[in-house]
N, C-alpha and C. Protein backbone atom coordinates (compact mmCIF):
# COMPACT_ATOMS: atom_id res chain seq x y z
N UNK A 1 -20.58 21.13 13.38
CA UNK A 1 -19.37 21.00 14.10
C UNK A 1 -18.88 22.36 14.60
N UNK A 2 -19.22 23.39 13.42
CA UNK A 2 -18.42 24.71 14.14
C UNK A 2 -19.33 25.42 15.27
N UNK A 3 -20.67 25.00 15.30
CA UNK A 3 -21.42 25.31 15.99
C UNK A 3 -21.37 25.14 17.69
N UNK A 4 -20.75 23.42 17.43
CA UNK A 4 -20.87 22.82 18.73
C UNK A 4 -19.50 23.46 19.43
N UNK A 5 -17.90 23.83 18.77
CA UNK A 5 -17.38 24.63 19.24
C UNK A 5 -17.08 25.93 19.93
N UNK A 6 -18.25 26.64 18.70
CA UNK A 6 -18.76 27.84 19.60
C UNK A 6 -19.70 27.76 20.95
N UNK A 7 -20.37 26.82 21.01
CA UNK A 7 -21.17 26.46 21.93
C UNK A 7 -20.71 26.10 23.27
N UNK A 8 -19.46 24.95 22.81
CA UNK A 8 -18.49 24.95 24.10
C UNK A 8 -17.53 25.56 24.18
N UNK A 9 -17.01 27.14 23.73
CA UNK A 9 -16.25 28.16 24.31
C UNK A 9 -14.88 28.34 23.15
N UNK A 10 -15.00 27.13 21.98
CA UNK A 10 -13.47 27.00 21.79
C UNK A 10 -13.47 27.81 20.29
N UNK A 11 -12.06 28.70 20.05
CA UNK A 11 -11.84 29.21 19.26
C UNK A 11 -11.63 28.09 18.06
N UNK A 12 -11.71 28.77 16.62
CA UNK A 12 -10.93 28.29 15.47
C UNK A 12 -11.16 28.93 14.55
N UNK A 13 -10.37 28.53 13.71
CA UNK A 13 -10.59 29.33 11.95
C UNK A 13 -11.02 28.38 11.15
N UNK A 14 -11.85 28.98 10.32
CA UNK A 14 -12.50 27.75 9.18
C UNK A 14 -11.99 28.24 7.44
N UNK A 15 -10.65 27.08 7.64
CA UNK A 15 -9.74 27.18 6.12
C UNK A 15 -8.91 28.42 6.06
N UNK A 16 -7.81 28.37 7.32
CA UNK A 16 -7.27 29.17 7.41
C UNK A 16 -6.22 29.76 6.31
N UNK A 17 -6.07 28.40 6.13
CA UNK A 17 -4.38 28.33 5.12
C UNK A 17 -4.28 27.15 4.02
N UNK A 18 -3.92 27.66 3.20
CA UNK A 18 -3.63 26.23 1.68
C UNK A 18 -2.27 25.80 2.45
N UNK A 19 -2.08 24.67 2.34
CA UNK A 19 -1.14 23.82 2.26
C UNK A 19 -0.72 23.17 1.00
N UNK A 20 0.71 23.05 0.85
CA UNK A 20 0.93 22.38 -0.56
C UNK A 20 1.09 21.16 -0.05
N UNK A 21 1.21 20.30 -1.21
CA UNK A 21 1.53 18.72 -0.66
C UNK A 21 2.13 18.02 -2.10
N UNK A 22 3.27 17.28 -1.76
CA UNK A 22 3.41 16.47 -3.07
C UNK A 22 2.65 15.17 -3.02
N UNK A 23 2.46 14.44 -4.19
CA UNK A 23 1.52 13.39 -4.84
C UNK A 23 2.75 12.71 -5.74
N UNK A 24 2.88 11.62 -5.20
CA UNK A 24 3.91 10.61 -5.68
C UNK A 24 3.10 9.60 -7.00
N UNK A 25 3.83 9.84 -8.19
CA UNK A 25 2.96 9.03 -9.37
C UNK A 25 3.88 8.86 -9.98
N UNK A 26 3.90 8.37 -11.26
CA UNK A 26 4.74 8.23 -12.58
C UNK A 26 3.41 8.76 -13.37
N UNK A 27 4.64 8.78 -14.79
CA UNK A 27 3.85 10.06 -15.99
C UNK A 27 4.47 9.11 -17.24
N UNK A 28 3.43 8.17 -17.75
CA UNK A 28 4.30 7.36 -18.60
C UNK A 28 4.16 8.46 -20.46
N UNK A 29 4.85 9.18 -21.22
CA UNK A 29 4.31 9.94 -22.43
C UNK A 29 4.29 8.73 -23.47
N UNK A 30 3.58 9.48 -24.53
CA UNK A 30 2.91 8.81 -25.54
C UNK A 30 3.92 8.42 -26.70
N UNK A 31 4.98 8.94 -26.82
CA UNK A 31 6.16 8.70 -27.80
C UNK A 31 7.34 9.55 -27.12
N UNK A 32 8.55 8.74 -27.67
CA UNK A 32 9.71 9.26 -27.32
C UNK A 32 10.71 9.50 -28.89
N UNK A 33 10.80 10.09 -28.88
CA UNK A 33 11.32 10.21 -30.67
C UNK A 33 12.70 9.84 -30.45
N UNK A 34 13.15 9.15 -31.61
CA UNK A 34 14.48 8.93 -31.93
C UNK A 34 15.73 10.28 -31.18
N UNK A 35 15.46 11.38 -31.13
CA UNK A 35 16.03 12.77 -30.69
C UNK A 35 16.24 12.73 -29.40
N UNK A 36 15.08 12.24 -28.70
CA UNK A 36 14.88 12.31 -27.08
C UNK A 36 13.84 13.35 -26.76
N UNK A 37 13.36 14.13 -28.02
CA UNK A 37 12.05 14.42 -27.73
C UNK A 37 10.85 13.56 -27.19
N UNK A 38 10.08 13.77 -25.84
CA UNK A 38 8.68 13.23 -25.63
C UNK A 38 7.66 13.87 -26.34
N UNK A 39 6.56 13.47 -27.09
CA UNK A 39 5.50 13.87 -27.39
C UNK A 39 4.27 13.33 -26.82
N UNK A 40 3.21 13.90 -26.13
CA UNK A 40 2.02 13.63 -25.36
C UNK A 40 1.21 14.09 -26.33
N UNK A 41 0.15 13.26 -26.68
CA UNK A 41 -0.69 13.67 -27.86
C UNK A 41 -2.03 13.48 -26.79
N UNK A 42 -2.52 14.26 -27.03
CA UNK A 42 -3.93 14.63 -26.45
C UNK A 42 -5.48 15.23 -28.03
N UNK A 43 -6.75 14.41 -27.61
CA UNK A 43 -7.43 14.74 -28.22
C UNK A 43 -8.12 15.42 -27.21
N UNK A 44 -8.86 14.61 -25.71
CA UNK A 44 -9.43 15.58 -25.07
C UNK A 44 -8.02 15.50 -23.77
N UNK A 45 -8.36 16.93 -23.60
CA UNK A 45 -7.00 17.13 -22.48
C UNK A 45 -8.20 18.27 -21.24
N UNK A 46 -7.92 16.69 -19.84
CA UNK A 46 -8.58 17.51 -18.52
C UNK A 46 -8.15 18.05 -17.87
N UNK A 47 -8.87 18.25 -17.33
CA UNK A 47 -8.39 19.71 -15.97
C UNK A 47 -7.37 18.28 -15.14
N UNK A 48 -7.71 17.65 -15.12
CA UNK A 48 -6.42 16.30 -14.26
C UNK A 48 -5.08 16.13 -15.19
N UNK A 49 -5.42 16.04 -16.52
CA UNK A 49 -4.23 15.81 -17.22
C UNK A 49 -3.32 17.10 -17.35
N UNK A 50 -3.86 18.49 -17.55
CA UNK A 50 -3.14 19.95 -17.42
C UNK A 50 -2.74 19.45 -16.29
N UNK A 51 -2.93 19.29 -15.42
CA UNK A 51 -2.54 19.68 -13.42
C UNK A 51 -1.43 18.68 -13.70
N UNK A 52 -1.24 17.66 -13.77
CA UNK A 52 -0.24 16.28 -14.10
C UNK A 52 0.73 17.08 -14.94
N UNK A 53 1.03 17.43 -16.17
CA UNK A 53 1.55 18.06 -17.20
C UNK A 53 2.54 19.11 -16.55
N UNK A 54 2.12 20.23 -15.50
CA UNK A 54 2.58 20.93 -14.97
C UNK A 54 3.19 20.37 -13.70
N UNK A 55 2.84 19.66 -13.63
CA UNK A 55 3.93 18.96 -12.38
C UNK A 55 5.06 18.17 -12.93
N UNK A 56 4.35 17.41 -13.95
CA UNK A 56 5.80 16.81 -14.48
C UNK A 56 7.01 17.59 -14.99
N UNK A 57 6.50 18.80 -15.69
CA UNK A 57 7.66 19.81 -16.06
C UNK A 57 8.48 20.21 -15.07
N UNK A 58 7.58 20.60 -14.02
CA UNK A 58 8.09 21.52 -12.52
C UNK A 58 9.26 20.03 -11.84
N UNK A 59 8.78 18.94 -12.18
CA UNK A 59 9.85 17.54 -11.33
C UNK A 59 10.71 17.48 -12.77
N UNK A 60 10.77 18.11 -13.55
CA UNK A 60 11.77 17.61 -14.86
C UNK A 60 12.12 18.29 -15.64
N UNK A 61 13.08 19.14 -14.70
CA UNK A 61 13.12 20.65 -14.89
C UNK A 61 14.23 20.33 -16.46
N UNK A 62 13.92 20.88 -17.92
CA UNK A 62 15.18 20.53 -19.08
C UNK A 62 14.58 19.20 -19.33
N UNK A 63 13.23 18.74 -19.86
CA UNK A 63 12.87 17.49 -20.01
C UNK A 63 12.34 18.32 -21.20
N UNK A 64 12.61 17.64 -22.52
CA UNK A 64 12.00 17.85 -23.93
C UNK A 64 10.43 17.38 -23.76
N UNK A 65 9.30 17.96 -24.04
CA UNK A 65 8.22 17.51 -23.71
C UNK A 65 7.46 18.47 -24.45
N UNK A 66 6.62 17.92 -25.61
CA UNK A 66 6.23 18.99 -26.20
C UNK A 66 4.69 18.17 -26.20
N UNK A 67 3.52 18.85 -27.14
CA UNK A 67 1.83 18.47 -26.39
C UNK A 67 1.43 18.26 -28.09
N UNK A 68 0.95 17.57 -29.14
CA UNK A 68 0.13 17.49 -30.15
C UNK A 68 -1.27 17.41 -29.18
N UNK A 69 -1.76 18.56 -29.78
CA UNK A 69 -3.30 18.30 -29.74
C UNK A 69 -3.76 18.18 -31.05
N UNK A 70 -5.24 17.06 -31.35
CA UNK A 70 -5.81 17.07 -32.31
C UNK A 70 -6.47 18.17 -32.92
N UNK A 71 -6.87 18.66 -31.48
CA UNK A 71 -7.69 20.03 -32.32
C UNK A 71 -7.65 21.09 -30.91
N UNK A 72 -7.56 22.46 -31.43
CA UNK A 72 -7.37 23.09 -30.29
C UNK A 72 -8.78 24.05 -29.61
N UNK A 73 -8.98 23.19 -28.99
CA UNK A 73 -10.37 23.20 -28.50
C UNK A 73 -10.25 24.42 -26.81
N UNK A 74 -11.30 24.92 -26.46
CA UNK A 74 -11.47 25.26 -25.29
C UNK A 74 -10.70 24.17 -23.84
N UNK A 75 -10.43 24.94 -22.67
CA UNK A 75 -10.18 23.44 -21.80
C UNK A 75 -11.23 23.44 -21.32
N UNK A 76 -12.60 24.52 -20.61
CA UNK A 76 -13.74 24.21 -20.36
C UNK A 76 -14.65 24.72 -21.18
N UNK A 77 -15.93 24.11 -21.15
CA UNK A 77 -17.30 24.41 -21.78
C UNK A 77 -17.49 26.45 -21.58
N UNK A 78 -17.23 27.16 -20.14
CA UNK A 78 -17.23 28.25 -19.76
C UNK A 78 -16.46 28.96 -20.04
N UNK A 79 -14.88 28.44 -20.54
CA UNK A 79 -13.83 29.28 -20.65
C UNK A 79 -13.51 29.59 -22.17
N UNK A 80 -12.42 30.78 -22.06
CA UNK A 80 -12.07 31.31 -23.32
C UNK A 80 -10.20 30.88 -23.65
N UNK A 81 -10.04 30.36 -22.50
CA UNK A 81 -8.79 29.49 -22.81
C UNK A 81 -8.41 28.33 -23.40
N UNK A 82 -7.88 28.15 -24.51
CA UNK A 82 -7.72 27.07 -25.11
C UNK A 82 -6.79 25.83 -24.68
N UNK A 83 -6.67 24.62 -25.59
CA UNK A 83 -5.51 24.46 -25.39
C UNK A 83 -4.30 25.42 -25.55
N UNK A 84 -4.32 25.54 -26.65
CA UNK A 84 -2.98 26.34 -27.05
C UNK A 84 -2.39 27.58 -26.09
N UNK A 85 -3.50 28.17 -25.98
CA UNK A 85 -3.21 28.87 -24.71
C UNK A 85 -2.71 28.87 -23.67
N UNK A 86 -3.57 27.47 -23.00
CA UNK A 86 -2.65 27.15 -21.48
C UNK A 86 -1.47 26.56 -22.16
N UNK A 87 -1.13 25.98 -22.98
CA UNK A 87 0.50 25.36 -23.37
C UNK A 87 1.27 26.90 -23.87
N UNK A 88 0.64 27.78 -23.90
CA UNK A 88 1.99 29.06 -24.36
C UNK A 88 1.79 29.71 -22.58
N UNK A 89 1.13 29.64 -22.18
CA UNK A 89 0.71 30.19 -20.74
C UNK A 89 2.13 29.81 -19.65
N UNK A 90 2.02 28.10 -19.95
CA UNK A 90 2.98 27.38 -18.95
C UNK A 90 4.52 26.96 -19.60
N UNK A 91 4.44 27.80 -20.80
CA UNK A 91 5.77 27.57 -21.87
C UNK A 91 5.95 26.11 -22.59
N UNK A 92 5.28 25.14 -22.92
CA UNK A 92 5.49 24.17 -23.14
C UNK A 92 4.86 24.65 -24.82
N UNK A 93 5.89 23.63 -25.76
CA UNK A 93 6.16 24.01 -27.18
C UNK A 93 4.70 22.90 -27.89
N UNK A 94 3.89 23.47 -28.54
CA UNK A 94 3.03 22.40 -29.11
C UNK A 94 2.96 23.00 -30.42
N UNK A 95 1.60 21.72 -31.01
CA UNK A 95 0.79 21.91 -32.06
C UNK A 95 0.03 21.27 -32.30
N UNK A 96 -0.94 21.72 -33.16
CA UNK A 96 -2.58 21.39 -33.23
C UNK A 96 -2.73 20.58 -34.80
N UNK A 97 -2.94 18.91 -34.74
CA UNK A 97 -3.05 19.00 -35.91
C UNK A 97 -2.74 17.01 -35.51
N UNK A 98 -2.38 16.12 -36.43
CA UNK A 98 -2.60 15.16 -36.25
C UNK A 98 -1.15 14.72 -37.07
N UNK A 99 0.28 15.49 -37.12
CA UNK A 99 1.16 14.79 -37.32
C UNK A 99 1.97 15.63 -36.49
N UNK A 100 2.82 14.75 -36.11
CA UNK A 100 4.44 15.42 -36.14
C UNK A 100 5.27 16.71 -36.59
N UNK A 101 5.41 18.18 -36.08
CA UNK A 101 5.84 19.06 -36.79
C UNK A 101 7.37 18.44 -37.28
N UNK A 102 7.65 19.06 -38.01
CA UNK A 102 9.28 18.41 -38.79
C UNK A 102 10.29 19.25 -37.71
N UNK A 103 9.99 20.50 -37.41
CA UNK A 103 10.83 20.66 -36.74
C UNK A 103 11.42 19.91 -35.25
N UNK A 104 10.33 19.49 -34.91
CA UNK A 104 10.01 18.67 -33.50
C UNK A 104 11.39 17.24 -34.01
N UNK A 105 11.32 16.89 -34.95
CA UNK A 105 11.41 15.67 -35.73
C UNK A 105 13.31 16.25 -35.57
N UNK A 106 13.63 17.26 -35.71
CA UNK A 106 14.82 18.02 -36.30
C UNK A 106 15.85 18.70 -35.49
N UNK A 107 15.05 18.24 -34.17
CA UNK A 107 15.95 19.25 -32.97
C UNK A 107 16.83 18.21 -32.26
């Protein structure tokens, strides 16, 4: 295609510019505690569910939302970022482990 443009005379740029765009969804979480704390419990957590996570904070701006992971694993096979990491990265309050912190329970 960019070929046949150059061929017939016409300028362009190829991927000039990012564009943002919003993506209309709902974000249903995994528990709502008696407090009004949300808790999202994740065992494996994807590169789709991080990207979701950070949007929902950014649309819910003062939304209690904290992350149990089972275990705090890498987010890719290549990387040295963990969970825990990207959740102190993007400020969101977690923990690694398979209950409820008490404090979470207490706020």
């Amino acid at each position: 295609m960019c070929a046949d443009l150059e061929a017939r005379g016409h300028g362009y740029q190829y991927e000039p510019h990012k564009l943002s765009y919003t993506y209309e969804a709902t974000y249903v979480p995994d528990l709502l505690l008696s407090n009004g704390v949300y808790v999202e419990m994740k065992g494996f957590f994807s590169y789709e569910d991080r990207r979701k996570m950070e949007s929902v904070l950014k649309s819910n701006p003062g939304i209690k939302i904290r992350m149990l992971f089972y275990r705090d694993s890498k987010i890719a096979k290549n990387s040295k970022m963990t969970y825990s990491m990207w959740a102190e990265k993007i400020g969101i309050p977690y923990a690694v482990g398979k209950s409820i912190p008490e404090e979470w329970l207490n706020e």
